[in-house]
N, C-alpha and C. Protein backbone atom coordinates (compact mmCIF):
# COMPACT_ATOMS: atom_id res chain seq x y z
N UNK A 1 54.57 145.97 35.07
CA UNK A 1 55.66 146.56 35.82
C UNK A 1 55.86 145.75 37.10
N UNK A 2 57.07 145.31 37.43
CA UNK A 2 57.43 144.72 38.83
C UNK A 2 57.82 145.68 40.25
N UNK A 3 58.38 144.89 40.72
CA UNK A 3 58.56 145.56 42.24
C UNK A 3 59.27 147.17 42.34
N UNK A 4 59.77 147.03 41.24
CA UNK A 4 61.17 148.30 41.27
C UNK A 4 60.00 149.62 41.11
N UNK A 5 58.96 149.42 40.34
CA UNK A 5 58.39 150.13 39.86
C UNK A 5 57.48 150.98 40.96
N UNK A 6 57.29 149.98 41.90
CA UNK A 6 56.40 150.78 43.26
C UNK A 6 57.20 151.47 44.03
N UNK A 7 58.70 151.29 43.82
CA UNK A 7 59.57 152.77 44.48
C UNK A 7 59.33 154.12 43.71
N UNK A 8 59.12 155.05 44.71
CA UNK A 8 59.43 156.32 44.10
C UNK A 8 60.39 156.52 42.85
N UNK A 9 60.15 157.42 41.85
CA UNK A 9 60.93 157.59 40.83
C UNK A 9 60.94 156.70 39.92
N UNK A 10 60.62 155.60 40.08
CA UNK A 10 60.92 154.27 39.26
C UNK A 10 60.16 154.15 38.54
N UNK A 11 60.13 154.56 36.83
CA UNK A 11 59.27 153.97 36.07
C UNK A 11 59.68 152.75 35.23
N UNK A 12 58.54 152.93 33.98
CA UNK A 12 59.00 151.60 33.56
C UNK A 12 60.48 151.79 32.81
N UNK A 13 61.10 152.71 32.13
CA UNK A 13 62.16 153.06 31.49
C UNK A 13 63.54 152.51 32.57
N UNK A 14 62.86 152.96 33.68
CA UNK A 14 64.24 152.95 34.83
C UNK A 14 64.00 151.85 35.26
N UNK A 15 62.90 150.72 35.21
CA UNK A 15 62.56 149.94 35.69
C UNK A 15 63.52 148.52 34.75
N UNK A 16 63.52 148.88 33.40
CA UNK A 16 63.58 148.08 33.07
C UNK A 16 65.30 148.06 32.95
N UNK A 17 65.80 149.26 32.72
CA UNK A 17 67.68 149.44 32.99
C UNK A 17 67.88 148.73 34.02
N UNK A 18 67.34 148.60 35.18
CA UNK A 18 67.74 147.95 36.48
C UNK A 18 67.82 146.92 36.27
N UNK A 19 67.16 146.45 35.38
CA UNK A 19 66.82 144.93 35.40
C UNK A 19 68.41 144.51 34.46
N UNK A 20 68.62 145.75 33.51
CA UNK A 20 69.56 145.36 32.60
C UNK A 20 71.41 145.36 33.40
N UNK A 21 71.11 145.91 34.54
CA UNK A 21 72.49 146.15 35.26
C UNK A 21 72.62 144.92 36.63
N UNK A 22 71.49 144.17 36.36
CA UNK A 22 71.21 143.42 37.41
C UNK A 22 70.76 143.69 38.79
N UNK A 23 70.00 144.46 38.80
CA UNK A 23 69.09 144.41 40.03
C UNK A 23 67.56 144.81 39.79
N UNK A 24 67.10 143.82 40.22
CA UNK A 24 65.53 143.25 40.20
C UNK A 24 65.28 143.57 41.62
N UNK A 25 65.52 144.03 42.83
CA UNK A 25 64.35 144.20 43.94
C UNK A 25 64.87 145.52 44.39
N UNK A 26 64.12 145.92 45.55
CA UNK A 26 64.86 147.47 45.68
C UNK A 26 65.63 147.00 46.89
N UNK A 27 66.12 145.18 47.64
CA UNK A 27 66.76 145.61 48.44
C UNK A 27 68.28 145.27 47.61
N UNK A 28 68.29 144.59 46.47
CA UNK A 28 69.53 145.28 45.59
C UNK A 28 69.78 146.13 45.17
N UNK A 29 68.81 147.27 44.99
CA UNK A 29 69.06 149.07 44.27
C UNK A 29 69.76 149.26 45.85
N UNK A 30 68.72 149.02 46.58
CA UNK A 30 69.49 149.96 48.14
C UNK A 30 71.10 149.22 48.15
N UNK A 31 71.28 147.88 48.31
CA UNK A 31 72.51 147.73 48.52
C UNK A 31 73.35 147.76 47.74
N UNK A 32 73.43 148.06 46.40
CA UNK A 32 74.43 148.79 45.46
C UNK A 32 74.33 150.02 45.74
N UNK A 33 73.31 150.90 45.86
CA UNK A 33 73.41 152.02 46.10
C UNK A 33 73.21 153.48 44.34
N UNK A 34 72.86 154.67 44.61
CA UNK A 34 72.67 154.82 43.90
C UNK A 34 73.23 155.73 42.81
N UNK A 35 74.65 155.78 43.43
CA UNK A 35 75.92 155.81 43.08
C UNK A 35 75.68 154.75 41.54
N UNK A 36 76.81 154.01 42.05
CA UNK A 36 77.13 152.53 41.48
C UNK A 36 75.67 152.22 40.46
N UNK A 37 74.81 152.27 40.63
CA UNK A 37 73.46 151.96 39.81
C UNK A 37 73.24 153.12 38.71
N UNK A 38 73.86 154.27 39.12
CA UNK A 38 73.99 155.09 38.30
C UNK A 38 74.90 155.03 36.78
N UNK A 39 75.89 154.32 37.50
CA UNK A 39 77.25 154.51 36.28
C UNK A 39 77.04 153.59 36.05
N UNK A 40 76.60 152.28 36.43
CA UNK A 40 76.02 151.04 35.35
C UNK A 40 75.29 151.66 34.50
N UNK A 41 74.00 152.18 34.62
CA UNK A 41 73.18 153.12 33.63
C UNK A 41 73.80 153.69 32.65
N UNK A 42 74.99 154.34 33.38
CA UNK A 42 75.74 155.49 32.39
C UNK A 42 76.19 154.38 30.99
N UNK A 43 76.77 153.23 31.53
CA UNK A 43 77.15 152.50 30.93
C UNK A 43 76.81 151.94 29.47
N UNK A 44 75.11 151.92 29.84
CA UNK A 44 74.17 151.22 28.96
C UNK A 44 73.26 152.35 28.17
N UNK A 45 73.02 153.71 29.10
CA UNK A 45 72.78 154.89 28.97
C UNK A 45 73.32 156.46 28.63
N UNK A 46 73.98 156.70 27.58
CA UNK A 46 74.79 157.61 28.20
C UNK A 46 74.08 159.34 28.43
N UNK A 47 72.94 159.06 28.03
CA UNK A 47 71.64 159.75 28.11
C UNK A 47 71.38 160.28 29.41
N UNK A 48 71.98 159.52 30.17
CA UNK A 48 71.30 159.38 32.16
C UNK A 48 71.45 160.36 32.52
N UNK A 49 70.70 161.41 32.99
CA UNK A 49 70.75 162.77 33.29
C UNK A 49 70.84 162.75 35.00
N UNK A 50 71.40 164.10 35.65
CA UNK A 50 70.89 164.03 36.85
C UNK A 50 69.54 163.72 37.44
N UNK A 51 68.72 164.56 37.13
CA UNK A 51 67.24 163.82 37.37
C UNK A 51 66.98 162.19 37.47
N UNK A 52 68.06 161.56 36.70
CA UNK A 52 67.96 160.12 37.17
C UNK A 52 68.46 159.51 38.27
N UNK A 53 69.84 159.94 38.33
CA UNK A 53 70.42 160.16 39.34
C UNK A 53 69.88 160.29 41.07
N UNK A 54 69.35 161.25 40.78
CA UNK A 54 68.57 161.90 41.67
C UNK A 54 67.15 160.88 42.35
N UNK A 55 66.35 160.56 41.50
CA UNK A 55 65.73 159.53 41.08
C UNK A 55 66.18 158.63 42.48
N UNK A 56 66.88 157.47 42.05
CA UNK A 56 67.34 156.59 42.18
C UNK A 56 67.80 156.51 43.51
N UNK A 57 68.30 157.61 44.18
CA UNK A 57 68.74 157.78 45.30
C UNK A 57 67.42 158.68 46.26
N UNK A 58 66.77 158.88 45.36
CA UNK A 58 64.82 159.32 46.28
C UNK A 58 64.44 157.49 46.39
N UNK A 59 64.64 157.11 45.60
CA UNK A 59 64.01 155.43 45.15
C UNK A 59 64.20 154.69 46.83
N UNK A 60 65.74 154.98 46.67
CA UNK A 60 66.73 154.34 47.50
C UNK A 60 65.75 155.04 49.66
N UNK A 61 65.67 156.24 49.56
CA UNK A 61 65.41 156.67 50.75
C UNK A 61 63.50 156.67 50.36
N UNK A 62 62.86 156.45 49.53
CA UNK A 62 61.25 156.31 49.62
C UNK A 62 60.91 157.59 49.39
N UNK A 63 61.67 158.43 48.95
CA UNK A 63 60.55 159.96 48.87
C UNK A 63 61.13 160.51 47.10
N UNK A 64 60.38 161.15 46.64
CA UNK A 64 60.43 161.50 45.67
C UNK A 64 61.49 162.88 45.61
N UNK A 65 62.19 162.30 44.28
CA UNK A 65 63.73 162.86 44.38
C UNK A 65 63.28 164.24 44.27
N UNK A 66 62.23 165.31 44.21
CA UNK A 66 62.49 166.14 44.60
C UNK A 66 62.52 167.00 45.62
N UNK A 67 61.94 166.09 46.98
CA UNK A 67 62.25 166.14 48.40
C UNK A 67 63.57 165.52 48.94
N UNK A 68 64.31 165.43 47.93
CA UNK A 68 65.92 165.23 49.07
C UNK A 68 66.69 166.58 49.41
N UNK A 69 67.15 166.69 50.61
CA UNK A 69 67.67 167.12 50.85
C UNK A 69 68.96 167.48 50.27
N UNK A 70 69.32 169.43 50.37
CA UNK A 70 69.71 170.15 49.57
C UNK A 70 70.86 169.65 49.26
N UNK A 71 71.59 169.25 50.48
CA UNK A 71 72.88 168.43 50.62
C UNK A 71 72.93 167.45 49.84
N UNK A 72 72.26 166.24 49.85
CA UNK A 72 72.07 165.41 49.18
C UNK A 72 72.27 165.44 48.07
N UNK A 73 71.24 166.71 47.29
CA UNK A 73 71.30 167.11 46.08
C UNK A 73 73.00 167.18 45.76
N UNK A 74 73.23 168.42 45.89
CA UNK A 74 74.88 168.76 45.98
C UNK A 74 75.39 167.34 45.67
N UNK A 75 75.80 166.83 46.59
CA UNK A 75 76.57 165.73 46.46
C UNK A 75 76.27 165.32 45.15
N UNK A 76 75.06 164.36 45.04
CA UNK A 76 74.65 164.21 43.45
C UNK A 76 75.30 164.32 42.18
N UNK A 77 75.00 165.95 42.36
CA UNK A 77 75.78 167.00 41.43
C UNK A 77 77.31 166.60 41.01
N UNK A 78 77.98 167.41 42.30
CA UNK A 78 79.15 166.99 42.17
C UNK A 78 79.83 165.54 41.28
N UNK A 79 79.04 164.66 42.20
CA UNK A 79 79.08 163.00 41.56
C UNK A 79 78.97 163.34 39.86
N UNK A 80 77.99 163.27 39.44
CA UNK A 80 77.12 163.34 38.20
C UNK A 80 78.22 164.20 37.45
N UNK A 81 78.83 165.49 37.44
CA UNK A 81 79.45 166.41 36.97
C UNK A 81 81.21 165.69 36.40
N UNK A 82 81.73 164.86 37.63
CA UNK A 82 82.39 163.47 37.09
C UNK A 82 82.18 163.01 35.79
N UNK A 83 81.08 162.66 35.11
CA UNK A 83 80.92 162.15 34.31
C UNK A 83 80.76 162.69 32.71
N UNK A 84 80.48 163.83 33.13
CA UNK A 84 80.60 165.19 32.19
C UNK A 84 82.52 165.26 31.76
N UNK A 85 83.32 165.51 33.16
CA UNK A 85 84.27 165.82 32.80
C UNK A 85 85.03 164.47 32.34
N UNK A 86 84.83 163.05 32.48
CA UNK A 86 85.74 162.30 31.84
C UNK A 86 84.96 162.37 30.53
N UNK A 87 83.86 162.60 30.19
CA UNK A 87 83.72 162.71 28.37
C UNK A 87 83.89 163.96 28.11
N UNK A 88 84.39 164.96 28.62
CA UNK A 88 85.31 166.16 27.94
C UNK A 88 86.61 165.49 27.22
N UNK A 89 87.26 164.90 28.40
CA UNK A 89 88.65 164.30 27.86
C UNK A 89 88.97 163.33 27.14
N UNK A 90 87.60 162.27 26.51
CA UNK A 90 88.26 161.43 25.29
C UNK A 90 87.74 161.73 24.09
């Protein structure tokens, strides 16, 4: 396992998608963000649950995604729920 892997959340599964969306260090996860790193996933993943989501953006701030803040969470959600409703509609 490489560098991605010593961030919070990051195993080897998520470790190795990153690698597949192009980003190999976490100061490319941080500066895509974990938004954008998400829907690449979605892309390659369509599996990607919030919990990954979530993940990724604990990765991004160093604490384990189930210490983010509630807000944080929310947002997430909201985001993530996007993706639900454009595969309702095709």
């Amino acid at each position: 396992m490489g560098e991605l892997s010593k961030l919070p959340n990051i195993g080897k599964v998520l470790e190795q998608q990153l690698h597949q969306i192009g980003v190999d260090t976490p100061e490319q996860l941080i500066e895509m963000g974990s938004k954008e790193a998400f829907r690449r996933i979605r892309m390659i993943d369509d599996s990607a649950c919030i919990a990954r989501l979530q993940g990724l953006e604990g990765a991004i701030q160093g604490i384990r995604w189930h210490d983010l803040p509630e807000e944080t969470k929310q947002d997430l959600k909201a985001y993530f729920h996007t993706f639900e409703r454009t595969n309702r509609t095709e």
